[in-house]
Structures are given as structure tokens and as C-alpha cells.
Protein backbone atom coordinates (compact mmCIF):
# COMPACT_ATOMS: atom_id res chain seq x y z
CA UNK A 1 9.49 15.59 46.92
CA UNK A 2 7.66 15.66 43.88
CA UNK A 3 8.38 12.10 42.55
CA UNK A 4 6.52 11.18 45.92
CA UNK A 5 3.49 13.51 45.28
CA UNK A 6 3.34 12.16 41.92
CA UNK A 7 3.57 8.78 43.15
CA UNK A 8 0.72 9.53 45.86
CA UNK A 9 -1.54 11.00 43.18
CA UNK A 10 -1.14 7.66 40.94
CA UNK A 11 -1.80 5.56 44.09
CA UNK A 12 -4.38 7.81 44.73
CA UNK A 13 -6.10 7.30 41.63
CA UNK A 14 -5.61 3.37 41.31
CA UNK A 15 -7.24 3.31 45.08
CA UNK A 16 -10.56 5.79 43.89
CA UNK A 17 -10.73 3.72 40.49
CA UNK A 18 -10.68 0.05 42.91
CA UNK A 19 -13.25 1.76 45.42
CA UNK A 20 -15.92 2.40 43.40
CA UNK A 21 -16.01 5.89 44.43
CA UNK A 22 -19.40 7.94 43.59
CA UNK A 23 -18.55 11.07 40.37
CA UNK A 24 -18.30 14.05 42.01
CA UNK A 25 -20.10 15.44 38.89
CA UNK A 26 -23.48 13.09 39.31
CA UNK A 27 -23.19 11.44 42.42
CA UNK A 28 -24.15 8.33 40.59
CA UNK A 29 -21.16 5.49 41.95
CA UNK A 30 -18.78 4.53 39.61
CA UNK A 31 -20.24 1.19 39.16
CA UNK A 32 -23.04 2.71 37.66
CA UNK A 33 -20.96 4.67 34.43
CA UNK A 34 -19.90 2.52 31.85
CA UNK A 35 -16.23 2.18 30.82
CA UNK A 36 -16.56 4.62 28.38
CA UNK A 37 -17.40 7.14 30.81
CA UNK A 38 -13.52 7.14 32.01
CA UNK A 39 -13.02 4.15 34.16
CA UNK A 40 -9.76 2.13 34.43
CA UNK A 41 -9.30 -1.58 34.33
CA UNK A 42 -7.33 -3.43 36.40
CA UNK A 43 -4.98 -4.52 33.37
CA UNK A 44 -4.84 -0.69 32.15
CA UNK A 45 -3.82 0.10 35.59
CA UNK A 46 -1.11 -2.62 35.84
CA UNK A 47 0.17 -1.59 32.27
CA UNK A 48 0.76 2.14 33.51
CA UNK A 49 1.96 2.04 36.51
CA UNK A 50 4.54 -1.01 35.49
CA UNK A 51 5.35 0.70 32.72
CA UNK A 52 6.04 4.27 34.69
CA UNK A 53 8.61 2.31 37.03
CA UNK A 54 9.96 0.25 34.01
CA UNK A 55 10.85 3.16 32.71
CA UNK A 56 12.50 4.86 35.06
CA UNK A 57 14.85 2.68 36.28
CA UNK A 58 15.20 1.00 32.75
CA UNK A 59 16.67 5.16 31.90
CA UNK A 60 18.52 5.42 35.15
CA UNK A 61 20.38 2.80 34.58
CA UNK A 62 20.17 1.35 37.85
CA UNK A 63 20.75 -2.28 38.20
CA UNK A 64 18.27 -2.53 41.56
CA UNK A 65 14.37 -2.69 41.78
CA UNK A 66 13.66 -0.59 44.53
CA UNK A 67 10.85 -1.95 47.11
CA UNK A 68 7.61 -2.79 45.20
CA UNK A 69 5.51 -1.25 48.04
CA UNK A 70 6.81 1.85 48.21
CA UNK A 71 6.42 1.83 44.43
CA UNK A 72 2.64 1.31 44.97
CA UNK A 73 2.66 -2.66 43.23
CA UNK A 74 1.80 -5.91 44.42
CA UNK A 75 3.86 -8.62 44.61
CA UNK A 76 2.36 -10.19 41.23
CA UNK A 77 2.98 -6.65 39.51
CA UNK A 78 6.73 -6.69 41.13
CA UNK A 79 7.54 -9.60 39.62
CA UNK A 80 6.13 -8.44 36.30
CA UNK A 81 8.47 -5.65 36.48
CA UNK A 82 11.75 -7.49 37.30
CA UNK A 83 10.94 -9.84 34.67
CA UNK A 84 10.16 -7.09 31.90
CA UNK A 85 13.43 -5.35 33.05
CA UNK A 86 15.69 -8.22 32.99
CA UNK A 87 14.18 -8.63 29.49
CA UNK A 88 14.63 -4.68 28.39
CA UNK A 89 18.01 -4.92 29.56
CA UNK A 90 18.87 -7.78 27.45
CA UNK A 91 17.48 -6.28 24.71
CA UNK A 92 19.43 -3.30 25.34
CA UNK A 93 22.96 -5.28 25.05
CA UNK A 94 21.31 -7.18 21.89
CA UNK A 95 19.89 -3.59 20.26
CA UNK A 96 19.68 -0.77 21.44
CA UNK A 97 18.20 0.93 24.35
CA UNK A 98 15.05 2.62 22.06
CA UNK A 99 14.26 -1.31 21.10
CA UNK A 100 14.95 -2.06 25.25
CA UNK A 101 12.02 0.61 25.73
CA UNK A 102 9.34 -0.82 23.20
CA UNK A 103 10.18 -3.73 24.86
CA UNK A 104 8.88 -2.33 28.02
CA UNK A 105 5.55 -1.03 26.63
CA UNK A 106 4.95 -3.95 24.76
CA UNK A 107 5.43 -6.69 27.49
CA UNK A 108 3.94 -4.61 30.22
CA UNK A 109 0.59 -4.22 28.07
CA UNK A 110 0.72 -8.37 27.72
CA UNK A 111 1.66 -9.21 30.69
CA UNK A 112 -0.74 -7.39 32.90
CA UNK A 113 -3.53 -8.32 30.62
CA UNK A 114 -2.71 -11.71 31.22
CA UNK A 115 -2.44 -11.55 34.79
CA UNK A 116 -6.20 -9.59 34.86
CA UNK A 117 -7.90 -11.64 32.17
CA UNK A 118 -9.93 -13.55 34.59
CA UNK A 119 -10.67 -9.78 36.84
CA UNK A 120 -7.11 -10.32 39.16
CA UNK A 121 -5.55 -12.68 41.14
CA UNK A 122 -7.11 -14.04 44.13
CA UNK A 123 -4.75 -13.86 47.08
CA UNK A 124 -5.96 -10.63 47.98
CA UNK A 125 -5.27 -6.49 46.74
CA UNK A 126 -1.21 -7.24 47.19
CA UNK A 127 -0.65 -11.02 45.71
């Protein structure tokens, strides 16, 4: 039960950060506060919640994904985290499973700023 209130308060979260909610604190809408004033990007977004679920099944050892929406990700973001796995896991048999993890951090950082360089993909909030 609590991995799925965790996971409801990150979705949470990414959905108030996409919204444009108003700050409970000013009532100003978070359109109006700079970055600095503790908004998320897209690509910081993408980095932690690919990197969360990279990470857990990368330690479970589990060979499966799991279903991307029930794990809050696009499609685009699912496929960033099968690739990155594949990758950790390889790393893993070539290294060890510390240099599988970097691995993880690092290519989930690059990855989703790629993918949001240009503000996000196109097709829609689940492409």
C-alpha cells in the first residue's frame, strides 16, 4: 500500500507542476514564479521519475518492466526506461552492479533532456 501512495503523491506532483496550479502561499499561478522559485521541468521530471523505476527494478532484479501506466510514464518515457535498463544490466555483467546504477542516473539525466529539449514531444501528455 505504500509504494502506491508514494506513487500517487509523485503523480500527484508531476500533474500540479504540468497544471500550472496557483501557490497556495501567494495565490499568484505558477506561471507567474520563476524557476527558481521551485518549479520542475519537464526533463527534471522525466529524470526522477525514470530514474525511481530504474532503480527499483534494476535492485530487484526482475527481468520484466511492469506496465508504464501504472508506473505513471508515457510511452516515450517507457521506452527510455527499457532502454536504460537493458543498458544497466549489461553493464552489470561487464562491471558491477554500483557501475550498472551510475549508469542509470547518468543516462536517465541525458536521455530525458534530450527528449524535452525542444519543451516535449508532440503527440500529446502520453506519446
Amino acid at each position: 500500500m505504500r509504494h502506491r501512495i508514494s506513487l500517487c503523491a509523485l503523480v500527484l506532483a508531476a500533474l500540479t507542476a504540468v497544471a500550472g496550479c496557483s501557490d497556495p502561499g501567494t495565490g499568484e499561478p505558477d506561471a507567474a514564479r520563476s524557476p527558481s522559485q521551485g518549479s520542475t521541468s519537464p526533463a527534471d521530471l522525466c529524470t526522477t521519475i525514470i530514474t525511481k523505476w530504474a532503480q527499483k527494478i534494476y535492485d530487484s532484479g526482475d527481468k520484466t518492466y511492469g506496465d508504464y501506466q501504472s508506473m505513471g510514464l508515457s510511452n516515450g518515457q517507457y521506452l527510455i526506461l527499457r532502454d536504460i535498463l537493458d543498458a544497466a544490466r549489461a553493464e552489470r555483467r561487464r562491471e558491477t552492479a554500483a557501475a550498472g546504477r551510475k549508469l542509470i542516473g547518468r543516462q536517465a539525466r541525458d536521455r530525458c533532456a534530450e527528449r524535452y529539449r525542444d519543451g516535449g514531444p508532440s503527440g500529446g501528455p502520453w506519446t
